[in-house]
Every structure is written in C-alpha cells, then in structure tokens.
Protein backbone atom coordinates (compact mmCIF):
# COMPACT_ATOMS: atom_id res chain seq x y z
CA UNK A 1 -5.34 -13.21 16.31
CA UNK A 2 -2.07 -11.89 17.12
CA UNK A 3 0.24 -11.06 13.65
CA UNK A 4 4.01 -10.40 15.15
CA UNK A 5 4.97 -8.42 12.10
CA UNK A 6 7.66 -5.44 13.58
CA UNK A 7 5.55 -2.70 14.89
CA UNK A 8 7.99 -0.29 16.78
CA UNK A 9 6.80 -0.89 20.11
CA UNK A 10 3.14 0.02 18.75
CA UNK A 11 0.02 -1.51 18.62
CA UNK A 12 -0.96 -1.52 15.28
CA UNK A 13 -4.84 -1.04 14.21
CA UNK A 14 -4.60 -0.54 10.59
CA UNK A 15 -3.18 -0.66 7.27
CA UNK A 16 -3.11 0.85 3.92
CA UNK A 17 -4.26 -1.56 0.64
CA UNK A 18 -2.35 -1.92 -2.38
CA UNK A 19 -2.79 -2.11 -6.44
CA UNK A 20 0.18 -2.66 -8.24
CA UNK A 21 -0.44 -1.54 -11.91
CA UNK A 22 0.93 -1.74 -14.99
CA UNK A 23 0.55 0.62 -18.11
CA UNK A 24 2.28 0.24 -21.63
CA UNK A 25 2.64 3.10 -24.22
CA UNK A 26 2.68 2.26 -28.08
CA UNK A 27 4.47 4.86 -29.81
CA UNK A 28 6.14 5.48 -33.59
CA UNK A 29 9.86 4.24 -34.00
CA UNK A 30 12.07 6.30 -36.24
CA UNK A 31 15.27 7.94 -36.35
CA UNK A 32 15.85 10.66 -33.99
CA UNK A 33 17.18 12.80 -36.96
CA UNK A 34 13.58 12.92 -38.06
CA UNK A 35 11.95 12.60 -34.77
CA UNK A 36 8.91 14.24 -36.27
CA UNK A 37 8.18 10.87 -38.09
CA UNK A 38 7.62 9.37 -34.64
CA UNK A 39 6.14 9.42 -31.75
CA UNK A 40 7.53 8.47 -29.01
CA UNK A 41 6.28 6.19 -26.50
CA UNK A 42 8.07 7.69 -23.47
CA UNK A 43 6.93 11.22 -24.00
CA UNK A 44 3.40 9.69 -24.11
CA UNK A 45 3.98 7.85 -21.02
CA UNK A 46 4.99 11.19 -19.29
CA UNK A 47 1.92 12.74 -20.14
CA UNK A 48 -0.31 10.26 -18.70
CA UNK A 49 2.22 9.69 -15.29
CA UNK A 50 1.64 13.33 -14.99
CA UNK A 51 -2.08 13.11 -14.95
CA UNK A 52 -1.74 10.46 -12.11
CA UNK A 53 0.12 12.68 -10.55
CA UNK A 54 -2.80 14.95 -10.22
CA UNK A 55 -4.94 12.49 -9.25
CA UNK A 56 -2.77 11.51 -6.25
CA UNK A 57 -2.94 15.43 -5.02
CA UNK A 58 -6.62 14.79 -4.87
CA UNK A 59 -6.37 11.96 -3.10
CA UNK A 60 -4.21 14.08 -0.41
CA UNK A 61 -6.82 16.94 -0.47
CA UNK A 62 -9.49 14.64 0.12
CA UNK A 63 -8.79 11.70 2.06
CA UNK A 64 -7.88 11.50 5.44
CA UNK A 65 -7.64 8.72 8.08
CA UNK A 66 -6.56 9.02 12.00
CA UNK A 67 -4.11 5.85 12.07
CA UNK A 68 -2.73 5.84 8.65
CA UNK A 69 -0.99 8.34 5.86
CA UNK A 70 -2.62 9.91 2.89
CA UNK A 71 -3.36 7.64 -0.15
CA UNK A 72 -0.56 7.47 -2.23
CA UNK A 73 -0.03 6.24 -6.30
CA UNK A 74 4.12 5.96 -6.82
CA UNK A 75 5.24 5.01 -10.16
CA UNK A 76 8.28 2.48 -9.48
CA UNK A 77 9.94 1.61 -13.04
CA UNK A 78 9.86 2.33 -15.80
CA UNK A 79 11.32 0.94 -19.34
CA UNK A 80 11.08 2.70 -23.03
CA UNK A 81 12.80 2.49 -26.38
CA UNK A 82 15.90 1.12 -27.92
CA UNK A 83 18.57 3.62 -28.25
CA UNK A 84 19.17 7.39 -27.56
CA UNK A 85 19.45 7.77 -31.24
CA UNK A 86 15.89 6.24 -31.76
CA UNK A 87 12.11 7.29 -31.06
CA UNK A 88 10.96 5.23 -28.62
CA UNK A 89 8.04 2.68 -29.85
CA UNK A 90 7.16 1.61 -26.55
CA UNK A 91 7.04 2.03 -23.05
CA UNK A 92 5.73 0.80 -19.70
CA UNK A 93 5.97 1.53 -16.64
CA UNK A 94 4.65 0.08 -13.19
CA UNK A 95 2.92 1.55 -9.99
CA UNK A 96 1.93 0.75 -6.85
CA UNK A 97 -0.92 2.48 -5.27
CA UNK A 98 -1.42 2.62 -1.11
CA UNK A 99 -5.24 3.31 -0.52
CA UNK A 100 -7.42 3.43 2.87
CA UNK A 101 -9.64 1.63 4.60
CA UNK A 102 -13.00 2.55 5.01
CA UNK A 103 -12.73 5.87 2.65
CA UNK A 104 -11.37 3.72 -0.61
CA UNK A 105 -12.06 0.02 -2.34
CA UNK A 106 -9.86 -1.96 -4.81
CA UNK A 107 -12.63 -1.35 -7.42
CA UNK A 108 -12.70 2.52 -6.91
CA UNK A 109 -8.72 2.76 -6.86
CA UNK A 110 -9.14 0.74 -10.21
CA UNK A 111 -11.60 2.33 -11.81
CA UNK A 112 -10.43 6.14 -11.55
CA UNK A 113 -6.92 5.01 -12.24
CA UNK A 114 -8.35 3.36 -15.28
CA UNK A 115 -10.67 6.55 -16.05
CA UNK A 116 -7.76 8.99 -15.79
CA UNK A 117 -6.11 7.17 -17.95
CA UNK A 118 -8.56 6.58 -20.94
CA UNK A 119 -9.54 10.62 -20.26
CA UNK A 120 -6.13 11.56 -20.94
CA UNK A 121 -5.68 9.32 -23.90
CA UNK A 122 -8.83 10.39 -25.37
CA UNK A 123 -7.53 14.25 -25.57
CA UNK A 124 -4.61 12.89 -27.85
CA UNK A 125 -4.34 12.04 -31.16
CA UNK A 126 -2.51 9.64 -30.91
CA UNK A 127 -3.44 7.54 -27.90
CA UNK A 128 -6.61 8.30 -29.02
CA UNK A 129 -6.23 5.68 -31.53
CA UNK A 130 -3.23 3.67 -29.78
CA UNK A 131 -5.29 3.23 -26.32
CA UNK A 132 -2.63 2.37 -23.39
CA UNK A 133 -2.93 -1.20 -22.36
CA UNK A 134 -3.23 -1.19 -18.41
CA UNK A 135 -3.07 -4.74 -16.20
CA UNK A 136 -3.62 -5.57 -12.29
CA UNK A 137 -0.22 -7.76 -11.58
CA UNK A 138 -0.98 -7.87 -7.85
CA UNK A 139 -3.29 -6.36 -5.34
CA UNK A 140 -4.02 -7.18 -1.34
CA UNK A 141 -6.80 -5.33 0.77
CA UNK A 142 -6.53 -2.53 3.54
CA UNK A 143 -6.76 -3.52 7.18
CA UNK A 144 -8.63 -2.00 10.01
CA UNK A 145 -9.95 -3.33 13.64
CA UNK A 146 -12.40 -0.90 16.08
CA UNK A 147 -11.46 -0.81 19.10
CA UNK A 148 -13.35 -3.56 21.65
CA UNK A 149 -12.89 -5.89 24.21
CA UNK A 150 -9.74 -7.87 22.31
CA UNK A 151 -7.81 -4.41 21.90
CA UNK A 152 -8.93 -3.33 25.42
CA UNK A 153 -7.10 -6.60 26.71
CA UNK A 154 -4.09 -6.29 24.98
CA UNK A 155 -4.04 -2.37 26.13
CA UNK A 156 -4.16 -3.63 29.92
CA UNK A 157 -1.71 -6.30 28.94
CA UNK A 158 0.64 -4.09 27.55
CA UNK A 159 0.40 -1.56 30.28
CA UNK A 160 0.85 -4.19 32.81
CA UNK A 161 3.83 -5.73 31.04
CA UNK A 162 5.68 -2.28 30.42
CA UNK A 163 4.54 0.00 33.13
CA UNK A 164 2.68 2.59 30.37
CA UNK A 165 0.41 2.71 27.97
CA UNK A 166 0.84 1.73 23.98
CA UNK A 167 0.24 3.85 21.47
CA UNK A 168 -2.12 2.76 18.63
CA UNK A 169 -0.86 3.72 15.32
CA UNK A 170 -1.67 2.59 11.83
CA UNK A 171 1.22 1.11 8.96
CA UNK A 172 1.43 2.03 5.74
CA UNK A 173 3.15 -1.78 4.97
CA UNK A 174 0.42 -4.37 4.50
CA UNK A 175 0.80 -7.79 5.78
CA UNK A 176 -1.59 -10.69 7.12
CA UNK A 177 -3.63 -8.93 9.33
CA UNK A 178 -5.84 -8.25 6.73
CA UNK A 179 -6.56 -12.27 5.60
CA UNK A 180 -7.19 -12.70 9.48
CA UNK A 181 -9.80 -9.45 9.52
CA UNK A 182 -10.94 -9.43 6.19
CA UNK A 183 -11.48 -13.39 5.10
CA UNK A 184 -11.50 -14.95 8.41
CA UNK A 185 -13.52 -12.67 10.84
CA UNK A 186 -11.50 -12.70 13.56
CA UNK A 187 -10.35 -9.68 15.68
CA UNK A 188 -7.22 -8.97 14.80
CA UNK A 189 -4.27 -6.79 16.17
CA UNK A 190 -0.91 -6.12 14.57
CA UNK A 191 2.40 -6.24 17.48
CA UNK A 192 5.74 -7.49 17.43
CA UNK A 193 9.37 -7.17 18.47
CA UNK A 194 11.59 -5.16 16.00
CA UNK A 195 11.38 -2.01 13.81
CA UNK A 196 9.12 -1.44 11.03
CA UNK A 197 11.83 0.33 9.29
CA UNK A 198 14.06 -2.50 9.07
CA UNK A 199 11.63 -4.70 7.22
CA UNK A 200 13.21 -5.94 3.92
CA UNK A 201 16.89 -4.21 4.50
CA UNK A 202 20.34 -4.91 3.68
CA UNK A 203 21.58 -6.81 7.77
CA UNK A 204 17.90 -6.85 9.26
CA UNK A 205 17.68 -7.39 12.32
CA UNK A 206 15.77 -7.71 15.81
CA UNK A 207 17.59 -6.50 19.41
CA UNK A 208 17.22 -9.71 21.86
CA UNK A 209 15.78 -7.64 24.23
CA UNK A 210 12.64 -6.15 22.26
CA UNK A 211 12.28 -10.00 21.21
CA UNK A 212 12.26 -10.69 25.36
CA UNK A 213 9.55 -7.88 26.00
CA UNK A 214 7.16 -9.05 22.95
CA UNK A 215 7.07 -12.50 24.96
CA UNK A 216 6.50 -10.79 28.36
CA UNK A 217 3.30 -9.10 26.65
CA UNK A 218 2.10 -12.15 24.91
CA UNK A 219 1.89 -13.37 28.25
CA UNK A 220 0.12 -11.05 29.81
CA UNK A 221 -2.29 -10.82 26.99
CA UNK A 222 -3.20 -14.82 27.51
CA UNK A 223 -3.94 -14.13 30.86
CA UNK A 224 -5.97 -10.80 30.24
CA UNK A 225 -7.75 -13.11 27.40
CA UNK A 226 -8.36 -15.73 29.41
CA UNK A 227 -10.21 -13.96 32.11
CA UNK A 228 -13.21 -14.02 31.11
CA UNK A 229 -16.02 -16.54 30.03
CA UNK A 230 -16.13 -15.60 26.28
CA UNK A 231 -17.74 -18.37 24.61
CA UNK A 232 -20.21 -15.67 23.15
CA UNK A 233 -17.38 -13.86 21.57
C-alpha cells in the first residue's frame, strides 16, 4: 500500500498518534467585587493546564524516536465564564496530544493524562470535591513500517526515477497509513507529490511538476514490485 498524502519529496516511515481531550472546570459564580465568594473556574483550569505542562517536559526528557518529533500535549481552546465583571463558574478547554509509536499507547497517553489530572485535583480543596470532568472526543493510532523488501523496492524505485536516493523521514500529521498498517496488515509506505506544509491552508496547492515526478516513481515502483515471484509475501 501506497498512501499519496504530501510528503516533501520524502519517503515517509512513520507517524505520531493522537488523543484529542477534553476537560471542564466547575467553579463558584459571584460578583467580582467579592471575588472571594467564588471560585473561579478558569483559575482552576490554569492550575491543572500547568501540571500538563509538566508532564509534556517529561515526555521530551524521556521519549525519543529516530523518524519522528518529541511527544507533544497542546491545549487548543479554551472557553470560561460570563463576563469580566463575574467569577467564572465554568470552564473547559480542549487538547490534542501527538504520542509515538512503539515507546507510547492510546491507553498510557490516557491514563497519565487522566492521573495528572485527578493528582492535581486531589491537592485542592476545591476540585477535591468538584472533580474535573475529562472526555476522549477523538483519537487515531501512531504509524510505523521496518524497513524490508517493500521499502527496499520503492528505495531502488525512487533512486532510479530521480537519479539519488530518498530520504526516510517520519510526520508528525497522521493520516491513513496507519488503518492500512495497523487494521489491515499490509506494508505500508507514506509518498506523494506536494508539501506537507501546505496541508489544510488558505490557496493549497500542488506544482504540476512534483505531481509529474510522483507518477514517474509509481512507475518504477510497479516494476521494482513486480519483479519478483512474491506469492509468499
């Protein structure tokens, strides 16, 4: 399996997972005037985004892969309160967390997200008793193929096609190759015209000629493929 997804002229071999999370704060409305009446949501919510942020710097100390980035846990919005003039009763905000394959699972990433969380709410008073709620809204797996005689092939292809070799690199954008890897089995490689960076802009686009090469290599690759007897494969 070939996935075209924009690759920058690189073979890609890898890719990070992803958990996006969501956590909501229950605070104490009440005028600002008496603010000590409250307690407000948003300050609570800091406090915990904080401790995630610690978490991620373990996660950089820690964990390190030779294709792809270090794990990453970025908090993307967040919404609190009424009005400037009141304490905010509530507050949630939502995350997306990039993990690696190999070195990190879906259930780990959940579960010390989760545990950092309820750690941090247990040394309050207040969230002690007012636990944060915290919900999974959408979550695909990390991808990763070893090198072997489908990779080898597509290296000679490549090389053949464009007169050097390719340079294997991992993404830190998820896409299909890991339904292909993961759920179907197959051996899987990640190449396509265009530039990763322009994936999901304002005026995307593709040059005609990187579109022209990507065709020239497919090519080559069928014949490279198709070689060999591989029914045992």
């Amino acid at each position: 399996m070939v996935v075209c997804e924009p690759t920058s002229g690189e073979l890609i071999l890898a890719h990070m997972g992803f958990v996006f999370m969501k956590v909501r704060v229950t605070g104490k409305s009440n005028h600002s005037g008496a603010k000590w009446l409250g307690v407000s949501a948003i300050e609570k919510a800091i406090k915990i985004i904080e401790r995630l942020n610690e978490l991620e710097h373990g996660w950089l100390l820690g964990l390190k892969h030779p294709l792809l980035p270090a794990p990453n846990l970025n908090v993307g919005t967040i919404h609190g309160g009424s009005a400037g003039s009141t304490v905010a009763g509530d507050c949630e905000f939502e995350m997306c967390i990039h993990y690696l394959p190999g070195l990190m699972s879906h259930e780990q990433v959940v579960a010390e997200v989760t545990d950092e969380i309820r750690r941090l709410a247990e040394s309050d008073l207040w969230l002690r008793e007012h636990m944060p709620e915290i919900s999974i809204y959408q979550a695909g797996g990390p991808f990763e193929m070893e090198k072997g005689p489908f990779v080898d092939s597509f290296e000679r292809a490549f090389e053949k096609a464009e007169g050097k070799p390719v340079a294997i690199k991992g993404s830190p954008a998820g896409c299909d190759s890991r339904l292909w890897r993961n759920i179907a089995g197959c051996p899987t490689i990640q190449f396509g015209p265009g530039n990763l960076e322009q994936c999901h802009s304002v005026n995307e686009y593709i040059q005609i000629e990187e579109y022209l090469k990507a065709i020239h290599i497919y090519a080559q690759l069928i014949l490279e493929w198709g070689k060999e007897d591989r029914t045992d494969e």
